[in-house]
N, C-alpha and C. Protein backbone atom coordinates (compact mmCIF):
# COMPACT_ATOMS: atom_id res chain seq x y z
N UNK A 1 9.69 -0.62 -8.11
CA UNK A 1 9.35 -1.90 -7.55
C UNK A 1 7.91 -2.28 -7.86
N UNK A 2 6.88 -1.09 -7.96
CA UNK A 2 5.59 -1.65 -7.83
C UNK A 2 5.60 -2.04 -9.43
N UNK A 3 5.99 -1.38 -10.60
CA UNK A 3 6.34 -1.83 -12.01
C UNK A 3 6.40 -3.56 -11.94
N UNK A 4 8.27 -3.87 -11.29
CA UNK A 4 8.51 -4.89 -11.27
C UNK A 4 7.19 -5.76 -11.10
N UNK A 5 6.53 -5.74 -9.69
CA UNK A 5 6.04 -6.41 -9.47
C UNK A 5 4.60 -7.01 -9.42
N UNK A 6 4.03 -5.82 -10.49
CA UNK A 6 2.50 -5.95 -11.37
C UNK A 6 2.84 -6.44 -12.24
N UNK A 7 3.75 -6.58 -12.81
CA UNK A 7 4.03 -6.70 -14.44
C UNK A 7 3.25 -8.18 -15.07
N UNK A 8 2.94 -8.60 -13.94
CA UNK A 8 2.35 -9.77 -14.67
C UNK A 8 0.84 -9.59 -15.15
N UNK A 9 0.46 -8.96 -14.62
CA UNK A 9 -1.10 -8.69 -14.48
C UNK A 9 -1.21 -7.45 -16.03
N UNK A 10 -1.57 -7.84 -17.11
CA UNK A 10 -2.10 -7.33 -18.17
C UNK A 10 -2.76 -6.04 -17.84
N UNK A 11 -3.75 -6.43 -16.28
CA UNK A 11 -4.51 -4.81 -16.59
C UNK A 11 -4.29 -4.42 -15.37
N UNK A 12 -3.15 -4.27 -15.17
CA UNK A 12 -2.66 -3.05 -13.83
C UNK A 12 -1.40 -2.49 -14.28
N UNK A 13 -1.51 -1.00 -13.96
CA UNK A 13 -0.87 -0.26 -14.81
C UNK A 13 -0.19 1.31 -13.44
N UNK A 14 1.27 1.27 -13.63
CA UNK A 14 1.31 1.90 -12.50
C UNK A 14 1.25 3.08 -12.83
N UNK A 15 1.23 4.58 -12.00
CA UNK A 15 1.41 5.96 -12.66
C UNK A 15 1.07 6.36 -10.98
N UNK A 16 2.00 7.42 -11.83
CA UNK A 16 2.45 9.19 -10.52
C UNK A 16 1.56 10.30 -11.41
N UNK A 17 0.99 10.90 -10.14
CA UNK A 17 0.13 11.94 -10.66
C UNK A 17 0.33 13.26 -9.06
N UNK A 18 0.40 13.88 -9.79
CA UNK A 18 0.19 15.78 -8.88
C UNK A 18 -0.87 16.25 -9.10
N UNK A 19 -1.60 16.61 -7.89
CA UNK A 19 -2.82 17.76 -7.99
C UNK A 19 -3.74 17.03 -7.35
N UNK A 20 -5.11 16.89 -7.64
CA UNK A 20 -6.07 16.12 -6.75
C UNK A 20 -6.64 14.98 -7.36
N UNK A 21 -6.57 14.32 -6.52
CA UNK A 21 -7.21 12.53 -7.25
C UNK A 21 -8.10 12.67 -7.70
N UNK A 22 -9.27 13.33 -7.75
CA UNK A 22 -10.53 13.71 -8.27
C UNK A 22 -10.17 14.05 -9.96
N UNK A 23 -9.31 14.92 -10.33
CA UNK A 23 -8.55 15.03 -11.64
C UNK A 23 -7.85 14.55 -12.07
N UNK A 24 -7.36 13.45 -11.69
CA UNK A 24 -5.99 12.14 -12.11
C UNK A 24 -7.36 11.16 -12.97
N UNK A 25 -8.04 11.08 -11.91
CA UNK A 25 -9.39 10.06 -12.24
C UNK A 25 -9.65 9.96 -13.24
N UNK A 26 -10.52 11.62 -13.60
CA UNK A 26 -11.49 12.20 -14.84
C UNK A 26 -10.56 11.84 -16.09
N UNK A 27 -8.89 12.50 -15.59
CA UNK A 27 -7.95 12.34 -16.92
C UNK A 27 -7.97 11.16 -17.05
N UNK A 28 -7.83 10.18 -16.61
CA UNK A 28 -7.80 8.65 -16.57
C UNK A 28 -9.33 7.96 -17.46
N UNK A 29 -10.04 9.11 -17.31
CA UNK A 29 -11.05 7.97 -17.45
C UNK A 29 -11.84 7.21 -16.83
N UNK A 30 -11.36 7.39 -15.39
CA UNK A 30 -11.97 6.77 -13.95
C UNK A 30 -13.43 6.90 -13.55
N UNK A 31 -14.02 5.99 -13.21
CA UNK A 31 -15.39 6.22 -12.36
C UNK A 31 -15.47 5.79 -10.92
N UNK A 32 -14.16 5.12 -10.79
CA UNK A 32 -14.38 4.60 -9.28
C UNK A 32 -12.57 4.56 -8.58
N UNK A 33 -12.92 4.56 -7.44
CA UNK A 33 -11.41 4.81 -6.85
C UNK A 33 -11.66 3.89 -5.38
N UNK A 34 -10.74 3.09 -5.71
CA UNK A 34 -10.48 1.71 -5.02
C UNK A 34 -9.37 2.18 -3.93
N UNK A 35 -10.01 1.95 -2.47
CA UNK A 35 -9.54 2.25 -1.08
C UNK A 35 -9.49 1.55 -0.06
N UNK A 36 -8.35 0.83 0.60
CA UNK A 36 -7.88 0.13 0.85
C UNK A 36 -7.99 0.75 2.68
N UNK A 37 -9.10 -0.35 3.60
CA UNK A 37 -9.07 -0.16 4.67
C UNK A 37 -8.81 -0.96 5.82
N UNK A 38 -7.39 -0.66 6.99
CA UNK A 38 -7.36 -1.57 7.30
C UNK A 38 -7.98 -2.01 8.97
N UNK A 39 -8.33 -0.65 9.75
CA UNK A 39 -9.01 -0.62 11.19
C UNK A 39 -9.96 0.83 10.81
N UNK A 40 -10.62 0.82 11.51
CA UNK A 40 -11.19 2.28 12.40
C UNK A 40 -11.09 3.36 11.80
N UNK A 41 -9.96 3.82 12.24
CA UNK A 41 -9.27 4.60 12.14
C UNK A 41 -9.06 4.94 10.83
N UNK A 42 -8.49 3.91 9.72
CA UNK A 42 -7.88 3.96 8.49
C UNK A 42 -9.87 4.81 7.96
N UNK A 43 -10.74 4.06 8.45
CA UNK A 43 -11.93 4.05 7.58
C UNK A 43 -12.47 6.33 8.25
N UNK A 44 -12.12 6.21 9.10
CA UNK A 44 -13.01 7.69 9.35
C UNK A 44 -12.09 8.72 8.53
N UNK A 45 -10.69 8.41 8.66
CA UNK A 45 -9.69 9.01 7.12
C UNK A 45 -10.31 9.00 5.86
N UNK A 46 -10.64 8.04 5.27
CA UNK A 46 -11.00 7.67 4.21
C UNK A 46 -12.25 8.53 3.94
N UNK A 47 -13.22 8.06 4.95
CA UNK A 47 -14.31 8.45 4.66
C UNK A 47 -14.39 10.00 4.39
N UNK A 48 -13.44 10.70 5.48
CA UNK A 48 -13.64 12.25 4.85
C UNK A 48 -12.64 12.84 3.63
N UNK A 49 -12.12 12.02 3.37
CA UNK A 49 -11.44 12.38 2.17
C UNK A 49 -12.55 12.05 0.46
N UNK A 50 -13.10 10.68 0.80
CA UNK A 50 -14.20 10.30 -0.04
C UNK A 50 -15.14 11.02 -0.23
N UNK A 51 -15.78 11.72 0.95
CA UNK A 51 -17.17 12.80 0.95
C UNK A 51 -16.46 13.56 0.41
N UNK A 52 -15.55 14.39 0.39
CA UNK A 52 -14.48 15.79 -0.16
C UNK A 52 -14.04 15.50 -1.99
N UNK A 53 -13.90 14.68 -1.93
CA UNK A 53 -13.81 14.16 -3.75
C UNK A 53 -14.79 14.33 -4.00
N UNK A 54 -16.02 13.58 -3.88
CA UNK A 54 -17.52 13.54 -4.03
C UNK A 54 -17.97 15.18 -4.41
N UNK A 55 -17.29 15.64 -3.39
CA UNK A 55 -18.37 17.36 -2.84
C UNK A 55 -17.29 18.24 -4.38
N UNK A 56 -15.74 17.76 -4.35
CA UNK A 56 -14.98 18.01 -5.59
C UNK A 56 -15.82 17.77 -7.38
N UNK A 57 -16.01 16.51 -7.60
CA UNK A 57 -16.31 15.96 -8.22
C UNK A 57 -17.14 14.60 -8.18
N UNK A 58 -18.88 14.76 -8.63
CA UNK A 58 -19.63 13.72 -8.28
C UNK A 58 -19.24 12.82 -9.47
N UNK A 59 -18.89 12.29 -10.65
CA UNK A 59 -18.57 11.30 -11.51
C UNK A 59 -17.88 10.96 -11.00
N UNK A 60 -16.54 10.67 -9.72
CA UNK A 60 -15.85 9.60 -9.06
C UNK A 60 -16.41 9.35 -7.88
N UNK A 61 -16.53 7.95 -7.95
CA UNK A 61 -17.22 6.70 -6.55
C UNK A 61 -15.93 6.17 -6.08
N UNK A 62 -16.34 6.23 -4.52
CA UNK A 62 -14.90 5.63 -3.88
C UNK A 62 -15.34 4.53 -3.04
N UNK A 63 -14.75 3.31 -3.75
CA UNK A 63 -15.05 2.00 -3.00
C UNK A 63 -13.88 1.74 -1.99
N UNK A 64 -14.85 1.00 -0.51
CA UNK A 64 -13.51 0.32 0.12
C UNK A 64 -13.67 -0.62 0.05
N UNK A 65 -12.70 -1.31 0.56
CA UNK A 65 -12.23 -2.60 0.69
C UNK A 65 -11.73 -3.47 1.94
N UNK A 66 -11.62 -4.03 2.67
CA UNK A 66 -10.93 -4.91 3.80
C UNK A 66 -10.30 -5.46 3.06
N UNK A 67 -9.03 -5.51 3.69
CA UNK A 67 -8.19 -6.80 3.32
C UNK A 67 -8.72 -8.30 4.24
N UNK A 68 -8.05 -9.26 4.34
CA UNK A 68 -7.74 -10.43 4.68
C UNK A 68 -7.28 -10.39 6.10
N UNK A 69 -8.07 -10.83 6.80
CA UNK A 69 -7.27 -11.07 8.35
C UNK A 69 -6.47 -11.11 9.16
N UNK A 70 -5.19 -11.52 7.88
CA UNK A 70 -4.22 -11.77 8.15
C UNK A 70 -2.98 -10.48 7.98
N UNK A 71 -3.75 -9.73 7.25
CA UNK A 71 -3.03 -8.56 6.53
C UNK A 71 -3.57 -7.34 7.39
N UNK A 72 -4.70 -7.20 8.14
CA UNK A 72 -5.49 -5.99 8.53
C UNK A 72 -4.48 -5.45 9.51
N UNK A 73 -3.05 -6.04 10.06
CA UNK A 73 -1.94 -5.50 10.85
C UNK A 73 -0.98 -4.56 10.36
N UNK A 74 -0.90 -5.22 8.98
CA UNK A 74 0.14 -4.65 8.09
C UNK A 74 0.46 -2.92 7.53
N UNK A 75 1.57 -2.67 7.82
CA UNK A 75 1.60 -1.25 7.23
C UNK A 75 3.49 -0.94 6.74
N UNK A 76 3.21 -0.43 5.85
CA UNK A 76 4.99 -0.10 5.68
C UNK A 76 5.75 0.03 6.54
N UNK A 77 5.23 0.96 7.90
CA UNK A 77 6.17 1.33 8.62
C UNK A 77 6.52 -0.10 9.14
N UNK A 78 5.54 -0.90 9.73
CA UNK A 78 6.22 -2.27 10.50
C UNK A 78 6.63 -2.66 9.70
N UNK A 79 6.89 -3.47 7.89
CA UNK A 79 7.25 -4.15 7.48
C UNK A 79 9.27 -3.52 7.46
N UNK A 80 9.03 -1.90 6.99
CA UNK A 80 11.02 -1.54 7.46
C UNK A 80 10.95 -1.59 8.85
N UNK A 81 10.16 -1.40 9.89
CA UNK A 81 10.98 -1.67 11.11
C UNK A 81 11.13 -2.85 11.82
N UNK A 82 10.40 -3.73 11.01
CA UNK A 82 10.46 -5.56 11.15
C UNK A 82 12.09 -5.53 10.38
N UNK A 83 11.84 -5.10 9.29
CA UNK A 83 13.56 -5.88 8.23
C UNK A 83 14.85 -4.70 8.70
N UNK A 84 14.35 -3.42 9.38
CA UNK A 84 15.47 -2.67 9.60
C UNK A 84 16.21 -3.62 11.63
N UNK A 85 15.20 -4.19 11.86
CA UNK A 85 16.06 -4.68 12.88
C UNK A 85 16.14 -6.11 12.99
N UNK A 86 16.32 -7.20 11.56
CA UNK A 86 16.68 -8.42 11.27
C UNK A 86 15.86 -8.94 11.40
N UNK A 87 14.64 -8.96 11.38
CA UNK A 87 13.65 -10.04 11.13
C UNK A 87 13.33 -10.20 9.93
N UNK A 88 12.49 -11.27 9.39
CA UNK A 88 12.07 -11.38 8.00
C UNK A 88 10.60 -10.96 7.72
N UNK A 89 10.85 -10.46 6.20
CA UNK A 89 9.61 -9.57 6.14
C UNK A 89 9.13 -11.10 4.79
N UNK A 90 9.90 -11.87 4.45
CA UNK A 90 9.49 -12.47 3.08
C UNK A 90 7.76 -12.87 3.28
N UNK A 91 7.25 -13.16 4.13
CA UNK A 91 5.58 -13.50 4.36
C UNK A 91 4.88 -12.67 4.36
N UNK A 92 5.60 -11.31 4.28
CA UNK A 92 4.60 -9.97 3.78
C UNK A 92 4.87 -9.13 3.05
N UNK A 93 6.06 -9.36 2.19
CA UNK A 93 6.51 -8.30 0.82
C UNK A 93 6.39 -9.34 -0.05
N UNK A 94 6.55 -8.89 -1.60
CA UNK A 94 7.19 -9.59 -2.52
C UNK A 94 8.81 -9.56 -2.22
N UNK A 95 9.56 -10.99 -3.10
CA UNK A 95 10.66 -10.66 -2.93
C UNK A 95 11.99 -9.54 -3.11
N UNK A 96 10.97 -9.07 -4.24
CA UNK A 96 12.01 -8.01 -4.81
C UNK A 96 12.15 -6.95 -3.53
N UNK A 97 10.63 -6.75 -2.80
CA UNK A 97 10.81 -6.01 -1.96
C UNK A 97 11.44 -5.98 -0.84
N UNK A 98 11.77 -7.38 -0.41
CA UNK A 98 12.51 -7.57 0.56
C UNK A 98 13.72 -7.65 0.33
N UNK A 99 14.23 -7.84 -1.05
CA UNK A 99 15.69 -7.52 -1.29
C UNK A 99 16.05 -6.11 -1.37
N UNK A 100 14.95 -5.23 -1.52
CA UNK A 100 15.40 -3.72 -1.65
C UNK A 100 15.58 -3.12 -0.23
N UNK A 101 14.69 -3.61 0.57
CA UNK A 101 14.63 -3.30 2.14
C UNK A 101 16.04 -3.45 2.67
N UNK A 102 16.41 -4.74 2.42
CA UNK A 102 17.79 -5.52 2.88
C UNK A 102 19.23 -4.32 2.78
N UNK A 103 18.62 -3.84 1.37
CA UNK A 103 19.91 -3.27 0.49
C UNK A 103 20.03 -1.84 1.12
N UNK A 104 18.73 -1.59 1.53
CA UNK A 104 18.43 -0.08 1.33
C UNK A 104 18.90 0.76 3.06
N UNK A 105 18.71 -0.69 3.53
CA UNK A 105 18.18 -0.07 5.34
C UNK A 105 19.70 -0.93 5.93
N UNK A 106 19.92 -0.31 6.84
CA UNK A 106 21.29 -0.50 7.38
C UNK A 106 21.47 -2.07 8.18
N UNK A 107 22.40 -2.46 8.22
CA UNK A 107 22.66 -3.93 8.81
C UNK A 107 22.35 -3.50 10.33
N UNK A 108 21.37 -4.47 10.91
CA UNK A 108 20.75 -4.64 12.23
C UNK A 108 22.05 -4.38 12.89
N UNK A 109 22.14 -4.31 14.31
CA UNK A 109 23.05 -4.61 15.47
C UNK A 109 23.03 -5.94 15.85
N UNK A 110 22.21 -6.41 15.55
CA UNK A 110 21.72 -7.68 16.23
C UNK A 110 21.66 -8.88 15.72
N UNK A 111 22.22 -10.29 16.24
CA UNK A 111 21.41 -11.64 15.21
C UNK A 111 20.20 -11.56 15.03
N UNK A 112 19.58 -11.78 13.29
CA UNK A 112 18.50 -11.29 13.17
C UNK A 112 17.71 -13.21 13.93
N UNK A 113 16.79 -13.01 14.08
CA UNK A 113 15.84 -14.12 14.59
C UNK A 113 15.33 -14.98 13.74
N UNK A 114 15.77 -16.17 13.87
CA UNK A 114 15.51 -17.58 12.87
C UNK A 114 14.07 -17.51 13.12
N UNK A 115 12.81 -18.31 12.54
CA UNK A 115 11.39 -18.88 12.57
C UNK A 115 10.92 -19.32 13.79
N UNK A 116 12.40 -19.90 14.54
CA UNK A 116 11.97 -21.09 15.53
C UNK A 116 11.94 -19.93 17.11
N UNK A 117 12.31 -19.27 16.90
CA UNK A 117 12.93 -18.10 18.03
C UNK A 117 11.56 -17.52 18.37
């Protein structure tokens, strides 16, 4: 899915790697490693995993990032347990992803909830 749905973007490129990010990097070619934070919490994670690469290997820099305001809620688990019990996830997946969710995760018990509800 994440293939599908970079594919437009010329310079994003997906890949699976084993062993430690600090050596995916170097093999890559990497100087910086882009980290995605979304409360508190997400950031004191980060941060000791970042000092530990660092203390691994000083040629990789680990940048964070905030998302958007609107997104700083968001996490996989709510987006399947939003679409595993009929609500719509389309305002926070791509579509493909919400058709895989649909396919993948079992039909609700429930009428799922129109916009207006």
């Amino acid at each position: 899915m994440l293939r599908e749905t970079t594919k437009k973007w010329s310079n994003v490129r997906v890949d699976a790697f084993e062993g430690l990010l600090v050596d995916y990097a170097i093999r890559c070619g990497a100087k910086v490693v882009l980290r995605g934070i979304r409360a508190v919490s997400d950031y004191e994670y980060e941060l000791q995993m970042a000092l530990m690469n660092r203390k691994l290997d000083a040629r990789v820099e680990t940048i964070f990032m905030m998302p958007a305001g609107a997104y700083s809620y968001l996490s996989s688990g709510l987006v399947r347990e939003i679409s595993a019990l009929g609500g719509s996830v389309c305002h926070l997946v791509p579509e493909l992803v919400e058709r895989e969710l649909k396919r993948k995760l079992p039909a609700p018990s429930r009428k799922p909830r129109t916009k207006q509800e």
